[in-house]
PDB file of N, CA and C in Angstrom:
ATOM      1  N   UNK A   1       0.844  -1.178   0.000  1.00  0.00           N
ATOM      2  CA  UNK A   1       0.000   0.000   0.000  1.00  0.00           C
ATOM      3  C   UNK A   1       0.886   1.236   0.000  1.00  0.00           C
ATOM      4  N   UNK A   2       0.276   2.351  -0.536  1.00  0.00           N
ATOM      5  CA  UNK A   2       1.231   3.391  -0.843  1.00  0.00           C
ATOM      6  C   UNK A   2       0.755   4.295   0.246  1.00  0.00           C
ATOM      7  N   UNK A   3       1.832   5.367   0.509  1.00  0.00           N
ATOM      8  CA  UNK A   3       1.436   6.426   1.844  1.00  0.00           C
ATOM      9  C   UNK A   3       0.431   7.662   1.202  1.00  0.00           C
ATOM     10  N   UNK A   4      -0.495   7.592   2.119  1.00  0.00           N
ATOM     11  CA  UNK A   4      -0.934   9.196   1.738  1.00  0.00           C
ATOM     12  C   UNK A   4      -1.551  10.196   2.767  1.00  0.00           C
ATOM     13  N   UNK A   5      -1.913  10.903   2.856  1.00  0.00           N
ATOM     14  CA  UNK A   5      -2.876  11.930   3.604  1.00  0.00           C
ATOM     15  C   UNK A   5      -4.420  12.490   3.010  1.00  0.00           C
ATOM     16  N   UNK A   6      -5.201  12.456   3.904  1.00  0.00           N
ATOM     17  CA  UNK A   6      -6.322  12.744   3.480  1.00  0.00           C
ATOM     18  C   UNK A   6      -6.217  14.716   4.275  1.00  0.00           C
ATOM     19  N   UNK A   7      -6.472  15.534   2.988  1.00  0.00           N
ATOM     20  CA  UNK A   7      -6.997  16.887   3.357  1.00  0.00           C
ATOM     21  C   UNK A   7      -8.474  16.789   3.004  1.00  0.00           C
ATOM     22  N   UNK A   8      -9.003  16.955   4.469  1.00  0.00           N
ATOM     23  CA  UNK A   8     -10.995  17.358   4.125  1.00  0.00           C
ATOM     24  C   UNK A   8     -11.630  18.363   5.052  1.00  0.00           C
ATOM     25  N   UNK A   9     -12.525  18.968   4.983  1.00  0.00           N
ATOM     26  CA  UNK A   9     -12.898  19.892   5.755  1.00  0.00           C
ATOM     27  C   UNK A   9     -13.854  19.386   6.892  1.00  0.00           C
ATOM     28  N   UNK A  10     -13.751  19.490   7.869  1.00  0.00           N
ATOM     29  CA  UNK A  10     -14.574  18.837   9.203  1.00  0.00           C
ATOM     30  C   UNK A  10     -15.722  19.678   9.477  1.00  0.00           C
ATOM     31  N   UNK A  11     -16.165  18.926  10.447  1.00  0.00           N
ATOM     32  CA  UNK A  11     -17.861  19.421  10.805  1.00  0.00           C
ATOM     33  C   UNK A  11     -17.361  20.765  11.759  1.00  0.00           C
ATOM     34  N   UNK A  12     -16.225  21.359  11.793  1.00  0.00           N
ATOM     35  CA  UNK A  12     -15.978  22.474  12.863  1.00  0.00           C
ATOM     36  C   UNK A  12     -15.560  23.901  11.365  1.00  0.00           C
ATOM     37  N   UNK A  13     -15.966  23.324  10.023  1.00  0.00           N
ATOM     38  CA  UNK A  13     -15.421  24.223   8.790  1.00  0.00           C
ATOM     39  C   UNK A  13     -14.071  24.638   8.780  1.00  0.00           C
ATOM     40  N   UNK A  14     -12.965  23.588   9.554  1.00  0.00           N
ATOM     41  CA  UNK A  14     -11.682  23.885   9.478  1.00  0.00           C
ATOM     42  C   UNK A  14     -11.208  22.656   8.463  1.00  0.00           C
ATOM     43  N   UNK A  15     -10.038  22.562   8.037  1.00  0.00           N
ATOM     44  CA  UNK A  15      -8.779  21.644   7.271  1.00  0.00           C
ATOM     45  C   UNK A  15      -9.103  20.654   8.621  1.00  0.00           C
ATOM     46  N   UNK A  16      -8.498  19.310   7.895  1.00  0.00           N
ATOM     47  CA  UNK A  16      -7.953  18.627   8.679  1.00  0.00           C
ATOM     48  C   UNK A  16      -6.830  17.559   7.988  1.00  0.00           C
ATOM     49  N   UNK A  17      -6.392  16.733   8.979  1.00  0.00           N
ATOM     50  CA  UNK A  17      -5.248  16.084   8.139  1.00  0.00           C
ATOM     51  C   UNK A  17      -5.921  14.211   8.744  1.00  0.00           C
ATOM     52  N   UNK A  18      -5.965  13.135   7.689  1.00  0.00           N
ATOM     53  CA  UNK A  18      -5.982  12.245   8.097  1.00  0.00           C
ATOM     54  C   UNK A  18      -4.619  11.545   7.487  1.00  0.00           C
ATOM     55  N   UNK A  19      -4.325  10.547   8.116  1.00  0.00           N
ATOM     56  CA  UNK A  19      -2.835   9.754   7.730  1.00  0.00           C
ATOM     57  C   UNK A  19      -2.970   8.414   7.011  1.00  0.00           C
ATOM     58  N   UNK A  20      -2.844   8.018   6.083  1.00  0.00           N
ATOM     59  CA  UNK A  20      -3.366   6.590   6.097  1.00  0.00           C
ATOM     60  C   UNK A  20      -2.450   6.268   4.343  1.00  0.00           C
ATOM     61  N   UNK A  21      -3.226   5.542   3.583  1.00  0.00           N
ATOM     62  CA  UNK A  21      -2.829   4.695   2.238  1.00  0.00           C
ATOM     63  C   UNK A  21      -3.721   4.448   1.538  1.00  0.00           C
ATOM     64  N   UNK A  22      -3.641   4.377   0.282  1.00  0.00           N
ATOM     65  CA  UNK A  22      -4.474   4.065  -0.766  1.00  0.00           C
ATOM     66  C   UNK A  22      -3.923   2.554  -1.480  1.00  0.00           C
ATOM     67  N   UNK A  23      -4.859   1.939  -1.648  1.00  0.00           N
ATOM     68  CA  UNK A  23      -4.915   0.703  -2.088  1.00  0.00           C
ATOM     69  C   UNK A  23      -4.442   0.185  -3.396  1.00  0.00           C
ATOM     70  N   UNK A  24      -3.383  -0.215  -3.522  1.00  0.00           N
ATOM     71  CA  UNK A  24      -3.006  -1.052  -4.207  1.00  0.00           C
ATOM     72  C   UNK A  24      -4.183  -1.964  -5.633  1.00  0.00           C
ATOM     73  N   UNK A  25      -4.200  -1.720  -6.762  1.00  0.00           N
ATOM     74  CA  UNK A  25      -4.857  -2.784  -7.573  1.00  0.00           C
ATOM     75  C   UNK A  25      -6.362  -1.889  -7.464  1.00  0.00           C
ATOM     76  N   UNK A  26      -7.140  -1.560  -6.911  1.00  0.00           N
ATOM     77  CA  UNK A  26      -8.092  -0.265  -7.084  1.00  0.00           C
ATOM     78  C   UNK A  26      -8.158   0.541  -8.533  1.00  0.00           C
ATOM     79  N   UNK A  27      -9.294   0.135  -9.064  1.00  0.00           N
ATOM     80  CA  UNK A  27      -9.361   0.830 -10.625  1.00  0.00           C
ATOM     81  C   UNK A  27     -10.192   1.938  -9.936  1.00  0.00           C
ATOM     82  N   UNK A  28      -9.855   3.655  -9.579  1.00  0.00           N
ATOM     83  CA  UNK A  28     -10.506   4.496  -9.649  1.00  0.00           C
ATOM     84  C   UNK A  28     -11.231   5.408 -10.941  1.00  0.00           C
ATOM     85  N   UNK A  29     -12.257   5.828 -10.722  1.00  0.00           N
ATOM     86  CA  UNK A  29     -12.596   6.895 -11.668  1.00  0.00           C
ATOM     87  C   UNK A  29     -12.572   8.093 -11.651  1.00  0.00           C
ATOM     88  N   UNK A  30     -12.072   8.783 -12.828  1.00  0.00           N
ATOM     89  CA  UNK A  30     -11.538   9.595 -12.679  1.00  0.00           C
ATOM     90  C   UNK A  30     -12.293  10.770 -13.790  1.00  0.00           C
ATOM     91  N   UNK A  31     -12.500  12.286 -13.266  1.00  0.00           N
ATOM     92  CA  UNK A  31     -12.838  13.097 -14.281  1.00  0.00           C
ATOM     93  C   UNK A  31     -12.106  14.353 -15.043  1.00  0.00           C
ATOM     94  N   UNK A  32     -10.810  13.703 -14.441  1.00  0.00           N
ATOM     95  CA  UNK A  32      -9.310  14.535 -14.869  1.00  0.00           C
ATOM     96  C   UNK A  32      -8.030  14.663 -14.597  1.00  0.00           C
ATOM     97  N   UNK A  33      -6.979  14.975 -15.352  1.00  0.00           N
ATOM     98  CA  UNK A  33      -5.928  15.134 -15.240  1.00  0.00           C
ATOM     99  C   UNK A  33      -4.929  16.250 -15.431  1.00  0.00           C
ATOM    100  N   UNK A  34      -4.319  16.726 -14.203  1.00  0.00           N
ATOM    101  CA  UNK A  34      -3.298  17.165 -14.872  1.00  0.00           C
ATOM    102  C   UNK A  34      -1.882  17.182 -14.324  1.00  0.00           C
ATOM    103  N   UNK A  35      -0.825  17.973 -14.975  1.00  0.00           N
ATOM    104  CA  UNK A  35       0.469  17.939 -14.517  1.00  0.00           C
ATOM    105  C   UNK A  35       1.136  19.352 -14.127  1.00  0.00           C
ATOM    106  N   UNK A  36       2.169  18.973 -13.195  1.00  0.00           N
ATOM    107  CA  UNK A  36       2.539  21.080 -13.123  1.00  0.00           C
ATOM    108  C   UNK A  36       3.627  20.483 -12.409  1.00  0.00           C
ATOM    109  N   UNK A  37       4.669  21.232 -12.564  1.00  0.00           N
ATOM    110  CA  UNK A  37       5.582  20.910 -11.706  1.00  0.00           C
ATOM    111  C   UNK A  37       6.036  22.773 -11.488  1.00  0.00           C
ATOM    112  N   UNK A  38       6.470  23.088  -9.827  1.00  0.00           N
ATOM    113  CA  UNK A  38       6.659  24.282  -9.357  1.00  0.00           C
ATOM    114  C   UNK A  38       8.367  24.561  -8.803  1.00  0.00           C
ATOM    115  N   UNK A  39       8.856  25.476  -9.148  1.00  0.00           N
ATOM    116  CA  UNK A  39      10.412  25.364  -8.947  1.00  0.00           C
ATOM    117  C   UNK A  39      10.834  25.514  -7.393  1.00  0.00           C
ATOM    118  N   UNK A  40      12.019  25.237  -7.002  1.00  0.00           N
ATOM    119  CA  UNK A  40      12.403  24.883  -5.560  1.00  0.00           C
ATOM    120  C   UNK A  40      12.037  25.906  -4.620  1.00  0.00           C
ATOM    121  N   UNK A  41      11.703  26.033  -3.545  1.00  0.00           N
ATOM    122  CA  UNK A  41      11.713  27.148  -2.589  1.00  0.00           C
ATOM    123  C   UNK A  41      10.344  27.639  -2.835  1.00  0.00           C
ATOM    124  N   UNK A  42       9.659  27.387  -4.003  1.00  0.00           N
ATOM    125  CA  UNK A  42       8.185  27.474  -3.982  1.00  0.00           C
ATOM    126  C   UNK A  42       7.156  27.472  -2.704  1.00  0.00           C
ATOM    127  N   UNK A  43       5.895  28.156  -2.857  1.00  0.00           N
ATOM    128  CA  UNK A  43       4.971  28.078  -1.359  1.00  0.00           C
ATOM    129  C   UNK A  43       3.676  28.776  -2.228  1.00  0.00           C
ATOM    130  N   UNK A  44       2.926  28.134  -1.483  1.00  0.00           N
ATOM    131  CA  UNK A  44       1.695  28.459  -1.682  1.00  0.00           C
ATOM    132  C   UNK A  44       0.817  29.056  -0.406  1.00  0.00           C
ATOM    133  N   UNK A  45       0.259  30.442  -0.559  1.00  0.00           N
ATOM    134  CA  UNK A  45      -0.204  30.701   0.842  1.00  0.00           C
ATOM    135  C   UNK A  45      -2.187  29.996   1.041  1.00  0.00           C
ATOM    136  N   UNK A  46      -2.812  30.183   2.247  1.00  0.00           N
ATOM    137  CA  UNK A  46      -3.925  29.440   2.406  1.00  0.00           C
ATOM    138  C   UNK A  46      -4.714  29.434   1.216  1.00  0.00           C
ATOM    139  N   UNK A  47      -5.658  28.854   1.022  1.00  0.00           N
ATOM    140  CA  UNK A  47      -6.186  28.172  -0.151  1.00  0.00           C
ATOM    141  C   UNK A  47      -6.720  26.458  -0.096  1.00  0.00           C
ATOM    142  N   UNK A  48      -8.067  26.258  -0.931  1.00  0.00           N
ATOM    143  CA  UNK A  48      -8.646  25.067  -0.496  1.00  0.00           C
ATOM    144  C   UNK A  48      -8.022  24.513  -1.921  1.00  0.00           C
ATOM    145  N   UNK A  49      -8.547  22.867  -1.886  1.00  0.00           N
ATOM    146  CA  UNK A  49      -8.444  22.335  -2.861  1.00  0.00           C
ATOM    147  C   UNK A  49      -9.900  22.865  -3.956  1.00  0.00           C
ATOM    148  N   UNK A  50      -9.044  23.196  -4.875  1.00  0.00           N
ATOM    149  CA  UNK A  50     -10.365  23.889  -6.299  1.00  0.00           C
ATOM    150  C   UNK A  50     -10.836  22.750  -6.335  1.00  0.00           C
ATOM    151  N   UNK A  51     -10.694  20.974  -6.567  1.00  0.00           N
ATOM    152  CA  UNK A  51     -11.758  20.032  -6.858  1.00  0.00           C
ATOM    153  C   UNK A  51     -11.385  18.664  -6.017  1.00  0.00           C
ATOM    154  N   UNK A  52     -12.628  17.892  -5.780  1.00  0.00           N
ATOM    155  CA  UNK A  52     -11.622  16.597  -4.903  1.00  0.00           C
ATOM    156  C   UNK A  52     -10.765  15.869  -5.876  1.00  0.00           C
ATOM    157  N   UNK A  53      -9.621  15.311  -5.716  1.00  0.00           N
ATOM    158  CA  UNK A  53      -8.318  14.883  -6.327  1.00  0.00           C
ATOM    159  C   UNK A  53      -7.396  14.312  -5.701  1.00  0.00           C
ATOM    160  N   UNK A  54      -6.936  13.368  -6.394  1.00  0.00           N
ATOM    161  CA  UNK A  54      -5.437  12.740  -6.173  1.00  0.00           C
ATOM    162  C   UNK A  54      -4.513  13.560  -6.819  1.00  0.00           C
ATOM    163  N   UNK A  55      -3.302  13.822  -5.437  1.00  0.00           N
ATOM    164  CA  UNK A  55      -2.067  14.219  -5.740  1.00  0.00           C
ATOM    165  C   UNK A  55      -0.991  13.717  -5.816  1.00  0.00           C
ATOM    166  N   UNK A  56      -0.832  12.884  -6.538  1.00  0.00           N
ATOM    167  CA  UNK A  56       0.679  11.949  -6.807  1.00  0.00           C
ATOM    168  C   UNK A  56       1.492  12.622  -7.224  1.00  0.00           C
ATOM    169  N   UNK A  57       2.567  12.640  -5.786  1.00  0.00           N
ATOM    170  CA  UNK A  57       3.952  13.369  -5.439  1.00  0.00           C
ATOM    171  C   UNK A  57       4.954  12.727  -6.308  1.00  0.00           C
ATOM    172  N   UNK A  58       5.730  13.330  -7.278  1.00  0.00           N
ATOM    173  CA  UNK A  58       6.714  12.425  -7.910  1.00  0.00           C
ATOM    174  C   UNK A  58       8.082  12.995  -7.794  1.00  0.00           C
ATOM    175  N   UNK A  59       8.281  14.081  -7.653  1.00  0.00           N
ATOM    176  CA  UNK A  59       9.813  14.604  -6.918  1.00  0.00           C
ATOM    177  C   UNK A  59       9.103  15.931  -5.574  1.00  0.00           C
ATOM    178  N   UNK A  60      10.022  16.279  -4.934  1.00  0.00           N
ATOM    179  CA  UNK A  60       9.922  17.118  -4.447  1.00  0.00           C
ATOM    180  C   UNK A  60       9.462  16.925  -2.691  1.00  0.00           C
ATOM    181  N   UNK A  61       9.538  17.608  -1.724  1.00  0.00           N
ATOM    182  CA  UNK A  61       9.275  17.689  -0.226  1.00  0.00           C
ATOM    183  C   UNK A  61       8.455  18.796   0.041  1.00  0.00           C
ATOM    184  N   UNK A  62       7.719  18.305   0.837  1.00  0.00           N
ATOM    185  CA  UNK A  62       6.746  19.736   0.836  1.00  0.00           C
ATOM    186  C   UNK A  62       6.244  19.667   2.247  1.00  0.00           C
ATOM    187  N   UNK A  63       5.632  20.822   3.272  1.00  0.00           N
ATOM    188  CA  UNK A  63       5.523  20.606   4.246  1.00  0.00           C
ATOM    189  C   UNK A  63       4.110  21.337   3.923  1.00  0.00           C
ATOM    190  N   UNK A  64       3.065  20.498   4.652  1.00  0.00           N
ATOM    191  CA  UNK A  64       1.906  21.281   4.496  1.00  0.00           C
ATOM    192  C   UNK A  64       1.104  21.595   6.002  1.00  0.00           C
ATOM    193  N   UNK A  65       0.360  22.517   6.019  1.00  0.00           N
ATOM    194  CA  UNK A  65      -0.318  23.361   7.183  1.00  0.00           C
ATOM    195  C   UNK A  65      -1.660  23.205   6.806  1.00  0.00           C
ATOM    196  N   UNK A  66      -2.366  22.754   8.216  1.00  0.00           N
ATOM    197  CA  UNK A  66      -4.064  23.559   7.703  1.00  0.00           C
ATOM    198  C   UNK A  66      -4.155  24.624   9.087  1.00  0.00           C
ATOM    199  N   UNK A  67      -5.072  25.500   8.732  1.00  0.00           N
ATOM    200  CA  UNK A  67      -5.537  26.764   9.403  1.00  0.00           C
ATOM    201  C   UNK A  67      -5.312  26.262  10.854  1.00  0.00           C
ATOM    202  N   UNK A  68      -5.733  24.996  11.785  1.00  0.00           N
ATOM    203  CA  UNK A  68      -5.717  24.944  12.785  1.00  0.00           C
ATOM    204  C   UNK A  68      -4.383  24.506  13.528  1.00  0.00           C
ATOM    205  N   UNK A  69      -3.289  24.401  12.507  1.00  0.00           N
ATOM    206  CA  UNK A  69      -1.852  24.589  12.950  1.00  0.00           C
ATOM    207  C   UNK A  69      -1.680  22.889  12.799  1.00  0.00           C
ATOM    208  N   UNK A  70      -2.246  21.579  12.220  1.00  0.00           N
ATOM    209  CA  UNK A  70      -2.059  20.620  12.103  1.00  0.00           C
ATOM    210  C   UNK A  70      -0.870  20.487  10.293  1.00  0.00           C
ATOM    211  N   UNK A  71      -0.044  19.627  10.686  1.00  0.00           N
ATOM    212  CA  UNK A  71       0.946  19.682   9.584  1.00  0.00           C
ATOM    213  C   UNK A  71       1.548  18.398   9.194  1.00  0.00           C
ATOM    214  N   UNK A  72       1.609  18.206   8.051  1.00  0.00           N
ATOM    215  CA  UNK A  72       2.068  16.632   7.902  1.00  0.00           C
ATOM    216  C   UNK A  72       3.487  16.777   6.333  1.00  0.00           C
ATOM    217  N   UNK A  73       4.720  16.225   6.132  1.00  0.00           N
ATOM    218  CA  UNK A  73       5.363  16.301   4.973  1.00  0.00           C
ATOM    219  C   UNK A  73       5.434  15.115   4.355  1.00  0.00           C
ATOM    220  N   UNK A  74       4.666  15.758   3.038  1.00  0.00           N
ATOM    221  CA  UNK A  74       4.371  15.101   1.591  1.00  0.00           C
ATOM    222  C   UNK A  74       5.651  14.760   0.947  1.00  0.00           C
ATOM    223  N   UNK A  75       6.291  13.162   0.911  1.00  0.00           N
ATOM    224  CA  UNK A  75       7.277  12.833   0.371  1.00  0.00           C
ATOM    225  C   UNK A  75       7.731  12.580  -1.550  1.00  0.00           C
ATOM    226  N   UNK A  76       8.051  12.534  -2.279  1.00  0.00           N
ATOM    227  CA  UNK A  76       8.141  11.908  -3.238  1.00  0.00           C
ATOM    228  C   UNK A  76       7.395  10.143  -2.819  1.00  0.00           C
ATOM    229  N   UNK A  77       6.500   9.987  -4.144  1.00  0.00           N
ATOM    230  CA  UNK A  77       5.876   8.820  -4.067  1.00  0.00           C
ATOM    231  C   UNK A  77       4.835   8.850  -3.237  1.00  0.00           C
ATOM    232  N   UNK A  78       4.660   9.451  -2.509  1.00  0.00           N
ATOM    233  CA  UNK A  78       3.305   9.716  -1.523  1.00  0.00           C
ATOM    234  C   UNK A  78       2.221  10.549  -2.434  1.00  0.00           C
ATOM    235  N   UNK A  79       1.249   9.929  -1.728  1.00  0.00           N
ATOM    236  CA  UNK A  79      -0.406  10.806  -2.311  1.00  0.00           C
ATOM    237  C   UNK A  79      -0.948  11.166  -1.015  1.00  0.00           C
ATOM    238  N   UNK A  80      -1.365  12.555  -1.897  1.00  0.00           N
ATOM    239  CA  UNK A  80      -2.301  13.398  -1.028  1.00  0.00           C
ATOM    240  C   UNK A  80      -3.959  13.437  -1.944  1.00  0.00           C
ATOM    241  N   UNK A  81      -5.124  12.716  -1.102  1.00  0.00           N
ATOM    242  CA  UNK A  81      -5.806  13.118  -1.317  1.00  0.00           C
ATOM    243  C   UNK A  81      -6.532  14.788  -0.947  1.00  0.00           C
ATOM    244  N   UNK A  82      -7.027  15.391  -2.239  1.00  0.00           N
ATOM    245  CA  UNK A  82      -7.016  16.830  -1.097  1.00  0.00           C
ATOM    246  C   UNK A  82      -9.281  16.547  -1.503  1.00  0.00           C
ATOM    247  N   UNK A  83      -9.880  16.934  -0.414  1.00  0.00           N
ATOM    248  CA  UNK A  83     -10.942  17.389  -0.432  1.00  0.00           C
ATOM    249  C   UNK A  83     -11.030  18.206   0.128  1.00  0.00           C
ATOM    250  N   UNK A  84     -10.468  19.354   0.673  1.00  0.00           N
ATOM    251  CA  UNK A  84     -10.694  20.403   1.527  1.00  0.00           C
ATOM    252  C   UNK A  84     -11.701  21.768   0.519  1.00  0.00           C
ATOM    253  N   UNK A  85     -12.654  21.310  -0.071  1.00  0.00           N
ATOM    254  CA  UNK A  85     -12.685  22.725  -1.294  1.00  0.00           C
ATOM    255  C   UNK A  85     -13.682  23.500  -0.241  1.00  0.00           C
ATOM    256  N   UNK A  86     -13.763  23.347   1.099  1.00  0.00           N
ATOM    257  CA  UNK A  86     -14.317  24.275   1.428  1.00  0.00           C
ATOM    258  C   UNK A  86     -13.822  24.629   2.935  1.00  0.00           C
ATOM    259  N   UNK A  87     -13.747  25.476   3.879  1.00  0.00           N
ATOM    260  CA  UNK A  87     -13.476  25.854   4.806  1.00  0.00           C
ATOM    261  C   UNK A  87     -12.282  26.696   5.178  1.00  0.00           C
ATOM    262  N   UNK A  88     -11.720  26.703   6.328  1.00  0.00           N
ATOM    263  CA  UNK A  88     -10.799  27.491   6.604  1.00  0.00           C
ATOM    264  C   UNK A  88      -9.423  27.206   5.338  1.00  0.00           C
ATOM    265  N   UNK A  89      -8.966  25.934   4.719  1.00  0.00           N
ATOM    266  CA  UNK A  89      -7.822  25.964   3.859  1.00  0.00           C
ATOM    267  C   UNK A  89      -6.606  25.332   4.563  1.00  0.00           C
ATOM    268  N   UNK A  90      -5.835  25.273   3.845  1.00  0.00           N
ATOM    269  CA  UNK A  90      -3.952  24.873   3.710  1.00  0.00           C
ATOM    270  C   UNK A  90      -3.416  25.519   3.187  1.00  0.00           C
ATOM    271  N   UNK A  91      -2.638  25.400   3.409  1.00  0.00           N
ATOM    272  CA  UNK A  91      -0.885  26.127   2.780  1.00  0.00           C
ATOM    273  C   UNK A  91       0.128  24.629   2.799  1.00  0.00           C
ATOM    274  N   UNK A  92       0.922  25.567   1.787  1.00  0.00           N
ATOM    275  CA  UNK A  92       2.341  24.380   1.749  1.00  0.00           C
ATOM    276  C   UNK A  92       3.433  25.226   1.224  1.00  0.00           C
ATOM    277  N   UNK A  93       4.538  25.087   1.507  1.00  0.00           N
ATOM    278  CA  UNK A  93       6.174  25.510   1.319  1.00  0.00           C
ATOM    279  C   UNK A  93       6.576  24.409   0.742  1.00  0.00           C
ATOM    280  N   UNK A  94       7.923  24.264   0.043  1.00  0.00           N
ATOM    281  CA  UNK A  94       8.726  23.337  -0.288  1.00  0.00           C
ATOM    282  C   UNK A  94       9.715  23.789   0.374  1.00  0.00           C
ATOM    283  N   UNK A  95      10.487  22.357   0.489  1.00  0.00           N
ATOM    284  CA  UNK A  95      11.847  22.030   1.490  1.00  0.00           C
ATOM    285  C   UNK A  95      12.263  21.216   0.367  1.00  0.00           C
ATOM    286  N   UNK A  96      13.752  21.899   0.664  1.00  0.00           N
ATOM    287  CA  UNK A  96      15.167  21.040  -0.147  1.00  0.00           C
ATOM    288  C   UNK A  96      14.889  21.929  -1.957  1.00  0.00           C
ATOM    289  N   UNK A  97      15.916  21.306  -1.881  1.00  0.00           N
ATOM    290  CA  UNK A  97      16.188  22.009  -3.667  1.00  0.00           C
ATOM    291  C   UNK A  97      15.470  21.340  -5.140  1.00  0.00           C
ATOM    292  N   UNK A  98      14.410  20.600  -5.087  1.00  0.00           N
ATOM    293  CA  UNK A  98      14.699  19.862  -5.960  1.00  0.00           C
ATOM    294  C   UNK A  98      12.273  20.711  -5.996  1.00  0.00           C
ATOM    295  N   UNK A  99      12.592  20.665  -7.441  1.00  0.00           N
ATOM    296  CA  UNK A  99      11.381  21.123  -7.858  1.00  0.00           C
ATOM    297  C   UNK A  99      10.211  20.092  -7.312  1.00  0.00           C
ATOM    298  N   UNK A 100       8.843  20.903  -7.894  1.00  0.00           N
ATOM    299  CA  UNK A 100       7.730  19.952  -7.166  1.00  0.00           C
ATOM    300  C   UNK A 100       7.182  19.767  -8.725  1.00  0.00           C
ATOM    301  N   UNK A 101       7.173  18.601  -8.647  1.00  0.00           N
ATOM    302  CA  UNK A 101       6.861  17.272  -9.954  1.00  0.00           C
ATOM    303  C   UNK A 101       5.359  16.617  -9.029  1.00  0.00           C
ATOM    304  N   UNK A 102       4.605  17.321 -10.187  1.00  0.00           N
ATOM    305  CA  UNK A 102       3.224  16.235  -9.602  1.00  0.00           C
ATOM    306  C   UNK A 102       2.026  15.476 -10.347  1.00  0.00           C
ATOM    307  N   UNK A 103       0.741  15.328 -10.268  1.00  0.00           N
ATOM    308  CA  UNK A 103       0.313  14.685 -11.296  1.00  0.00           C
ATOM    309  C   UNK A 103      -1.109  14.946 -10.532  1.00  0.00           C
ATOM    310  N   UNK A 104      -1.989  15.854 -11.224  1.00  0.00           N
ATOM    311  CA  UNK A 104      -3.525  15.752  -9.964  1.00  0.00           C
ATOM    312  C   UNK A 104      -4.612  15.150 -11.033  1.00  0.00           C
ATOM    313  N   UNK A 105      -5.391  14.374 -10.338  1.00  0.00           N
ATOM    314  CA  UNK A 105      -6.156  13.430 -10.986  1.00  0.00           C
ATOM    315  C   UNK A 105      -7.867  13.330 -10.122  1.00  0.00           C
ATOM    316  N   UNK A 106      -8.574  14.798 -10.473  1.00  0.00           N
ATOM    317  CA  UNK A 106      -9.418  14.741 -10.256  1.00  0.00           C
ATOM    318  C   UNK A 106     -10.688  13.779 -10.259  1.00  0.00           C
ATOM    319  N   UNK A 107     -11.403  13.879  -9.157  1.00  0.00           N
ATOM    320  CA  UNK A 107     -12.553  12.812  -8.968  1.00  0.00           C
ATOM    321  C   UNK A 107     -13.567  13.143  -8.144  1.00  0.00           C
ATOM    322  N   UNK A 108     -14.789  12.402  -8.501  1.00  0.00           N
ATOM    323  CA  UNK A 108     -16.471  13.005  -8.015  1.00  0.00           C
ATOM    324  C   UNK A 108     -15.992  12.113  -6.924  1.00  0.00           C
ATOM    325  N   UNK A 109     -16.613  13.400  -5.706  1.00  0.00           N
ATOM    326  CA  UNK A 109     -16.369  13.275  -4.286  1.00  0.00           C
ATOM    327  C   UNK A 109     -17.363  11.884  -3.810  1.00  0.00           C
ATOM    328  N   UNK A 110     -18.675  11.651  -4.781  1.00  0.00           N
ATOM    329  CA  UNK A 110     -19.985  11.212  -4.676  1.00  0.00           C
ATOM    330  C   UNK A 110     -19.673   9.314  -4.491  1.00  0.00           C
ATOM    331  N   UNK A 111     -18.361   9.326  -5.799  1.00  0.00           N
ATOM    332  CA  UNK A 111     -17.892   8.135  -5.936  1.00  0.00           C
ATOM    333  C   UNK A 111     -16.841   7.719  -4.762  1.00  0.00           C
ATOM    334  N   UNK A 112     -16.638   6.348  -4.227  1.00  0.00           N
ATOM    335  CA  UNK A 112     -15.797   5.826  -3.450  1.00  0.00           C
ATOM    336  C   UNK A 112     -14.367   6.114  -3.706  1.00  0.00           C
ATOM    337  N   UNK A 113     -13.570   6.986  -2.419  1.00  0.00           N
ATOM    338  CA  UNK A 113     -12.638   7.368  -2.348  1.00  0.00           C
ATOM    339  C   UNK A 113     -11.398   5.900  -1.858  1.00  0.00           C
ATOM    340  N   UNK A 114     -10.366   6.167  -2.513  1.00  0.00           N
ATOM    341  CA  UNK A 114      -9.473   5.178  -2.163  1.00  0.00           C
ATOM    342  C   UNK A 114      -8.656   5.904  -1.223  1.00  0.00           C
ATOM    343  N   UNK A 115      -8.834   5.961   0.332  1.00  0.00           N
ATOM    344  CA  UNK A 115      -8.148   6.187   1.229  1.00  0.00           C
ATOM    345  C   UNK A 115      -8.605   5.264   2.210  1.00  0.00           C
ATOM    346  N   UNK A 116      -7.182   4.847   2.744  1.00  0.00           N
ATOM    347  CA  UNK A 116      -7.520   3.605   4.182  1.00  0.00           C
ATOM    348  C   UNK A 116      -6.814   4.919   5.010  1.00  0.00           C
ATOM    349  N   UNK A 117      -7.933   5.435   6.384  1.00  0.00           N
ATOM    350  CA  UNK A 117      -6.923   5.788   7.460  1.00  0.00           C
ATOM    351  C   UNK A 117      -6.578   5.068   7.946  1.00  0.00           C
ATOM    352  N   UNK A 118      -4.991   5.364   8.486  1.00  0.00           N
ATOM    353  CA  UNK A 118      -4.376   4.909  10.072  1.00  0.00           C
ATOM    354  C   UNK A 118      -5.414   4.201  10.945  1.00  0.00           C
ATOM    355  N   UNK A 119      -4.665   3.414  11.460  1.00  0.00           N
ATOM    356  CA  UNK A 119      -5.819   2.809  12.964  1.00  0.00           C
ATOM    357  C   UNK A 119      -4.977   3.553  14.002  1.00  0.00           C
ATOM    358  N   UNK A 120      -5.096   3.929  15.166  1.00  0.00           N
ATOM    359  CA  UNK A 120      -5.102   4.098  16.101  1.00  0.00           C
ATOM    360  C   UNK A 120      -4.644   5.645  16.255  1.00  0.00           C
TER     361      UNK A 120
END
């Protein structure tokens, strides 16, 4: 199973961060794609996710924030699911030198999400 984080907005209208993995062999559906890669030292200030999506990290370190001071770092090879498109928001900086290489692969929130949280 691969690492990821779930960004979604909670019943208090803040960010939150869940920790967990997405499943292996899982045919998701999907209603888009795209690619961007952002140069080193890059940051993005608060801001929600524009649609729910997979973020498959393919170079780069990134440290991300939501509004209530909770923070988790997004490795190369890690996915971030983001659903946060509504509430207080995130931010993220990059750490280390090496650009942010990514791949977002939008999807209807309506349909079954491939995230396992953490247990305990």
């Amino acid at each position: 199973m691969l690492k990821a984080y779930k960004l979604y907005t909670g019943e208090d209208g803040h960010s939150h961060i869940k920790t967990g993995t997405v499943n292996e062999g899982i045919l998701n559906q999907a209603s888009g794609i795209r690619f961007q890669e952002s140069p080193p030292h890059s940051f993005y200030h608060w801001h929600n996710a524009p649609t729910c999506q997979y973020v498959i990290n393919l170079l780069g370190t990134l440290e991300f924030e939501t509004f209530p001071g909770e923070t988790f770092t997004l490795n190369p090879g890690e996915i971030l699911v983001a659903m946060d498109t509504t509430g207080t928001a995130h931010r993220w900086k990059m750490k280390g030198e090496d650009p942010w290489r990514r791949v977002y692969i939008a999807f209807d929130e309506s349909l079954p999400v491939n995230f396992v949280e953490d247990k305990g």
